[in-house]
N, C-alpha and C. Protein backbone atom coordinates (compact mmCIF):
# COMPACT_ATOMS: atom_id res chain seq x y z
N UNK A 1 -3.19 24.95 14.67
CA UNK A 1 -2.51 26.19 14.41
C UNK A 1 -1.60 26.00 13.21
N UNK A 2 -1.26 26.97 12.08
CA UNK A 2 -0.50 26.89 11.27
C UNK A 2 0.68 27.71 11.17
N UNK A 3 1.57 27.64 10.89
CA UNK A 3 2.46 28.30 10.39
C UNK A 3 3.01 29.35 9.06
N UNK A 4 3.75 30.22 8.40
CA UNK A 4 4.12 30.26 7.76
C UNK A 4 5.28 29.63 7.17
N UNK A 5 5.72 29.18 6.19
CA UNK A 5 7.13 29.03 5.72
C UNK A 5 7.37 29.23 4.65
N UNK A 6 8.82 29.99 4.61
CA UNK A 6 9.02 30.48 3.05
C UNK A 6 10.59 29.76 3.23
N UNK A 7 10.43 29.47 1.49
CA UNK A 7 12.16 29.20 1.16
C UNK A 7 12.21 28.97 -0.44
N UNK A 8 13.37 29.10 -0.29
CA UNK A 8 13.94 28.91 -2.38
C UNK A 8 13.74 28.04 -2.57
N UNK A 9 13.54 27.58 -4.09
CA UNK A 9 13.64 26.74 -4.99
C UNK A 9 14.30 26.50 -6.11
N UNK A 10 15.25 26.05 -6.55
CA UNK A 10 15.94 25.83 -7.66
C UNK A 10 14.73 25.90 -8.53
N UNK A 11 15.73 26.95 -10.01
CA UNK A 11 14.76 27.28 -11.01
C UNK A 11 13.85 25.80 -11.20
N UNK A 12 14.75 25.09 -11.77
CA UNK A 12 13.95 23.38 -12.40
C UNK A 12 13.05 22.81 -11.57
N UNK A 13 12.96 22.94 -10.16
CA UNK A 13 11.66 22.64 -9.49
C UNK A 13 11.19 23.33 -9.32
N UNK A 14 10.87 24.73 -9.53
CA UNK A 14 9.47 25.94 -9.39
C UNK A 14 9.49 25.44 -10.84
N UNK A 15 9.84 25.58 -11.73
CA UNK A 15 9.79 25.17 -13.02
C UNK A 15 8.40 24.26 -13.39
N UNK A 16 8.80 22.92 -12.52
CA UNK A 16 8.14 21.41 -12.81
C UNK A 16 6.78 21.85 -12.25
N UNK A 17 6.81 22.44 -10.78
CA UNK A 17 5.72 22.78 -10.12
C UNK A 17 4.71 23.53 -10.56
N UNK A 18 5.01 24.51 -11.70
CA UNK A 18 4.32 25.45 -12.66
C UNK A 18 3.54 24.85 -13.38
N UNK A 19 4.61 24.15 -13.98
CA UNK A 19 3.84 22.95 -15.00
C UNK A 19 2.99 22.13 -14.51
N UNK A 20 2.97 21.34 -13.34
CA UNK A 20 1.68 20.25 -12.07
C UNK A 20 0.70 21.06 -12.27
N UNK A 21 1.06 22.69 -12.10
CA UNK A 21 -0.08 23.94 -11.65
C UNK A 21 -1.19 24.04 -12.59
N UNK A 22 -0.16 24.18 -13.79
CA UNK A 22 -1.00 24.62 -15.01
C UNK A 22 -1.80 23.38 -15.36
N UNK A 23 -1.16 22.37 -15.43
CA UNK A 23 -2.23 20.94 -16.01
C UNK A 23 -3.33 20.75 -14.72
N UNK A 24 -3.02 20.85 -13.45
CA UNK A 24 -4.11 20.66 -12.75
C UNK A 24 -5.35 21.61 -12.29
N UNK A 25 -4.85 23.13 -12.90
CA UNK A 25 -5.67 23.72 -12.45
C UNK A 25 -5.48 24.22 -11.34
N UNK A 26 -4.38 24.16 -10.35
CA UNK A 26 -4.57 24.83 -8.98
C UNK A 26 -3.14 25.48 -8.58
N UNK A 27 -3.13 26.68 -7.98
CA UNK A 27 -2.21 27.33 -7.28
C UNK A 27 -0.81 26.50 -7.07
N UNK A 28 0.45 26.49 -7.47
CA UNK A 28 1.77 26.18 -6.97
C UNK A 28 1.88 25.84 -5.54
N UNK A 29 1.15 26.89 -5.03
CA UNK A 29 1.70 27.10 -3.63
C UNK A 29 0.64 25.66 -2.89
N UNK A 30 0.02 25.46 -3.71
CA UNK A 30 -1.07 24.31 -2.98
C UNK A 30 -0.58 22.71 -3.42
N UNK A 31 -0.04 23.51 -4.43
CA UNK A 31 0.54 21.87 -4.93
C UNK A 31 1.95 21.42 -3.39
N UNK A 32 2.78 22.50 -3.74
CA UNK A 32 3.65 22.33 -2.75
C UNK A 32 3.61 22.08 -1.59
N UNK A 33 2.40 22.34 -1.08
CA UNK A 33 1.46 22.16 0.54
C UNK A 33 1.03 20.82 0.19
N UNK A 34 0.46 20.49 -0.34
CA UNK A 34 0.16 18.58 -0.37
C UNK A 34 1.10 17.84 -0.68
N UNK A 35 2.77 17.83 -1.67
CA UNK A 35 3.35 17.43 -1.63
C UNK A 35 3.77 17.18 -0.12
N UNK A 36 4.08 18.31 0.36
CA UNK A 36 5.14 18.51 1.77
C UNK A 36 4.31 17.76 3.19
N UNK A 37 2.85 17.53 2.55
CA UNK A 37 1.91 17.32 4.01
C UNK A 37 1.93 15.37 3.51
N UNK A 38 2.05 15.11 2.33
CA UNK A 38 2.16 13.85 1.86
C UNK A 38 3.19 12.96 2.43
N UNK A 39 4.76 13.92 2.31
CA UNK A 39 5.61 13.29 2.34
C UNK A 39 6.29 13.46 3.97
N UNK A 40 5.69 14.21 4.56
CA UNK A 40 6.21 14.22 6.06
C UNK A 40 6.20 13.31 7.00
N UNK A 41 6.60 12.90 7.30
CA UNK A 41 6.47 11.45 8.24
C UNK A 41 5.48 11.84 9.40
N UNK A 42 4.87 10.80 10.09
CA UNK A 42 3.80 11.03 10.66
C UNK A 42 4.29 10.80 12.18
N UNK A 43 3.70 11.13 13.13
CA UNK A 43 4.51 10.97 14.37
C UNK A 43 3.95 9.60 14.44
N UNK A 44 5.11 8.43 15.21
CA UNK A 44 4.73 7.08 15.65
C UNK A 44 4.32 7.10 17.13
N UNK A 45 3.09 6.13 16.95
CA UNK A 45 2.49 5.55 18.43
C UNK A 45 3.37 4.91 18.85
N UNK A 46 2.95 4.86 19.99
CA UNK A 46 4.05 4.27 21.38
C UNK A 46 4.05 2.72 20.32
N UNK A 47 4.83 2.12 21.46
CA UNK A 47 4.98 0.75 20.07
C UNK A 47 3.58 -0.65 20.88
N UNK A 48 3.43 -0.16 22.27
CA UNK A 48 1.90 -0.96 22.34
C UNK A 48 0.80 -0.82 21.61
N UNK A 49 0.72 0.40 21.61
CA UNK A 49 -0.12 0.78 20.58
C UNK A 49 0.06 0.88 19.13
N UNK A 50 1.24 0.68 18.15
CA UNK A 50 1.45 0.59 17.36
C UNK A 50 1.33 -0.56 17.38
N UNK A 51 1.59 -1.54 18.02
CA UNK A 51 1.12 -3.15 17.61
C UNK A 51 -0.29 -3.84 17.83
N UNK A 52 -0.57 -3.32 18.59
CA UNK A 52 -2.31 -3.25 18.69
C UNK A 52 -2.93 -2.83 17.60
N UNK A 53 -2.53 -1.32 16.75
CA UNK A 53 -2.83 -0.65 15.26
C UNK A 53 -2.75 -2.14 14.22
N UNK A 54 -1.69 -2.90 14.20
CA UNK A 54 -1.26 -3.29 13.14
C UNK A 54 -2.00 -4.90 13.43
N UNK A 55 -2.38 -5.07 14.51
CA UNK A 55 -2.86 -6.43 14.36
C UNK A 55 -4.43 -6.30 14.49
N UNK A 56 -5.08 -5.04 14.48
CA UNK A 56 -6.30 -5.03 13.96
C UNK A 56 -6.37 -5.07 12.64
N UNK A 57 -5.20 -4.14 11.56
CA UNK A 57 -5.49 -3.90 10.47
C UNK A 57 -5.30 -5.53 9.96
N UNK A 58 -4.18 -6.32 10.63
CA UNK A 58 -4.77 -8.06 10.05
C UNK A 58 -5.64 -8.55 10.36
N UNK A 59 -6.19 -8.07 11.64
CA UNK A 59 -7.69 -9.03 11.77
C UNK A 59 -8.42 -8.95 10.78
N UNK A 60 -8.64 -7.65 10.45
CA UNK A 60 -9.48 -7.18 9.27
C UNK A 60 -9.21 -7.65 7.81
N UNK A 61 -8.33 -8.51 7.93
CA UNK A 61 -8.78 -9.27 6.42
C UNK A 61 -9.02 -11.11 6.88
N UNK A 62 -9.05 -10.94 8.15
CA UNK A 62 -9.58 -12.70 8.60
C UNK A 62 -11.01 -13.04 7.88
N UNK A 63 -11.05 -13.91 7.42
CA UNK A 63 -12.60 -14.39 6.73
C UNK A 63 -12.33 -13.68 5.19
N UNK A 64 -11.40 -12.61 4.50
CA UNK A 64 -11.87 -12.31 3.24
C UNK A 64 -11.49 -13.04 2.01
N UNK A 65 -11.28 -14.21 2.15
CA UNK A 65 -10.99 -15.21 0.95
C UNK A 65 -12.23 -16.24 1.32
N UNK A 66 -12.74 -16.38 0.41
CA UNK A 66 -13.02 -17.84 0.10
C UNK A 66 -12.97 -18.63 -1.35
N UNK A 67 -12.09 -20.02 -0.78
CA UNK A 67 -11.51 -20.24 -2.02
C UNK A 67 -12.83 -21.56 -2.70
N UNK A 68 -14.03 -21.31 -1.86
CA UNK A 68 -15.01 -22.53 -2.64
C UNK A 68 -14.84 -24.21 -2.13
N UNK A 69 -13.64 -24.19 -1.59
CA UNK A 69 -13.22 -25.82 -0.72
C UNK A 69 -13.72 -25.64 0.27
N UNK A 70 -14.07 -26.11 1.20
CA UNK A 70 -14.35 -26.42 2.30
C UNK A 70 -12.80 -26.91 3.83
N UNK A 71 -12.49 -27.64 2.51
CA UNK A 71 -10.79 -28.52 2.92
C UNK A 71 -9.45 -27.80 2.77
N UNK A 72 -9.70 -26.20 2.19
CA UNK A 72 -8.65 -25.79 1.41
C UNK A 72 -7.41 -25.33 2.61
N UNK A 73 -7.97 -25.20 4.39
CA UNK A 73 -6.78 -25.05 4.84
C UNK A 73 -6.29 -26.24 5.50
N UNK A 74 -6.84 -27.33 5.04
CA UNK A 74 -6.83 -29.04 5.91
C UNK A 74 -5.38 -29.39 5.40
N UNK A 75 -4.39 -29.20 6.19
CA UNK A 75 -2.62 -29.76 5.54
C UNK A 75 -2.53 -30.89 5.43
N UNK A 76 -3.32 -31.70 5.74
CA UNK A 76 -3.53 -33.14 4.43
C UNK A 76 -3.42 -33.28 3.34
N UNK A 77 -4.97 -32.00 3.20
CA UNK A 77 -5.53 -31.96 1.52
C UNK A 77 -4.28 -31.30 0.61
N UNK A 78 -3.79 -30.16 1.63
CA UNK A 78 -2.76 -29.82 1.04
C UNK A 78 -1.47 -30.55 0.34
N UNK A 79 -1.18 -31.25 1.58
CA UNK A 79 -0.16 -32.01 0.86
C UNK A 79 -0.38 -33.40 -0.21
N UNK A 80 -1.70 -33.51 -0.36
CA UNK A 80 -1.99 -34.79 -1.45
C UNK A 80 -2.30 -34.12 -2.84
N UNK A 81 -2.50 -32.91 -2.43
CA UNK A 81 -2.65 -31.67 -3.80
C UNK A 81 -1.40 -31.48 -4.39
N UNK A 82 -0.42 -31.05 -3.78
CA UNK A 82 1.12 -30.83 -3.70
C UNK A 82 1.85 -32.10 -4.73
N UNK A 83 1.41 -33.26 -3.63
CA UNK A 83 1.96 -34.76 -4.16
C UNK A 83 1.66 -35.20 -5.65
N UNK A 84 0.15 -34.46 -5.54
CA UNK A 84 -0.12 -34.49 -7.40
C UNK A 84 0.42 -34.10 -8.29
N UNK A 85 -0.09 -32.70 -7.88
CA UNK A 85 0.75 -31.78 -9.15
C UNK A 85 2.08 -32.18 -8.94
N UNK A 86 3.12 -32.30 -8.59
CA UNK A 86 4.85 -32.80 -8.19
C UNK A 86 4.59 -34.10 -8.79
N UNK A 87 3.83 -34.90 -8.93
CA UNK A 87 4.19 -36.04 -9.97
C UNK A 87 3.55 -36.24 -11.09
N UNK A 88 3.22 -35.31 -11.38
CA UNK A 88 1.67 -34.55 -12.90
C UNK A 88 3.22 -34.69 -13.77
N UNK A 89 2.99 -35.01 -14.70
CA UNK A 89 4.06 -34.84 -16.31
C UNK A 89 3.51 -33.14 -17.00
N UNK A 90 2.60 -32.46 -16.28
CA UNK A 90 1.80 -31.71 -17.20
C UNK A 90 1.67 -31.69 -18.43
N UNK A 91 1.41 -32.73 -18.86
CA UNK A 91 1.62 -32.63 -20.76
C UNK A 91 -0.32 -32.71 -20.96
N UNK A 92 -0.19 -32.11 -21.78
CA UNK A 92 -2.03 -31.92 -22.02
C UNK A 92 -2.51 -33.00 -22.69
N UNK A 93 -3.55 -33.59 -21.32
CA UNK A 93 -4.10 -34.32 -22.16
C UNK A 93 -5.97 -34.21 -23.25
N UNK A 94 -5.59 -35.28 -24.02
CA UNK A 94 -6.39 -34.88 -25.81
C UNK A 94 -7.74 -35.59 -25.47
């Protein structure tokens, strides 16, 4: 179901909004409807379910790197990598 709503605008923002209108091609009143539907806060899930939401959206990047090592999460390899570069002079060698 929708509503109506009307209200003022300071000249300088019907102003700016004219201008969005005219470069994009579409109605004020539509611009102002996607701003307002953009910026409205969204109602929050209970917080079980908001944490359930948020630890699928990390599952979903489990597996998307691969860095070509085999060893690259082995905290051995790590730290003898570490130990290198930390005693590397980095000066280029010719």
């Amino acid at each position: 179901m929708s509503k109506i709503l009307t209200f003022e605008l300071q000249d300088e923002i019907y102003e700016a909004l004219q201008q969005m209108a005219k470069k994009s091609g579409r109605p004020v009143e539509e611009l102002a409807l996607k701003w307002l539907a953009r910026y409205t806060p969204r109602p929050r899930l209970p917080l079980d379910e908001e944490a359930k939401a948020a630890e699928q959206r990390f599952r979903s990047h489990f597996g998307a790197v691969n860095s070509g090592n085999p060893r690259s999460a082995d905290n051995e390899q790590i730290d003898a990598d570490l130990m290198e570069e930390y005693a590397s002079t980095h000066e280029e060698k010719v």
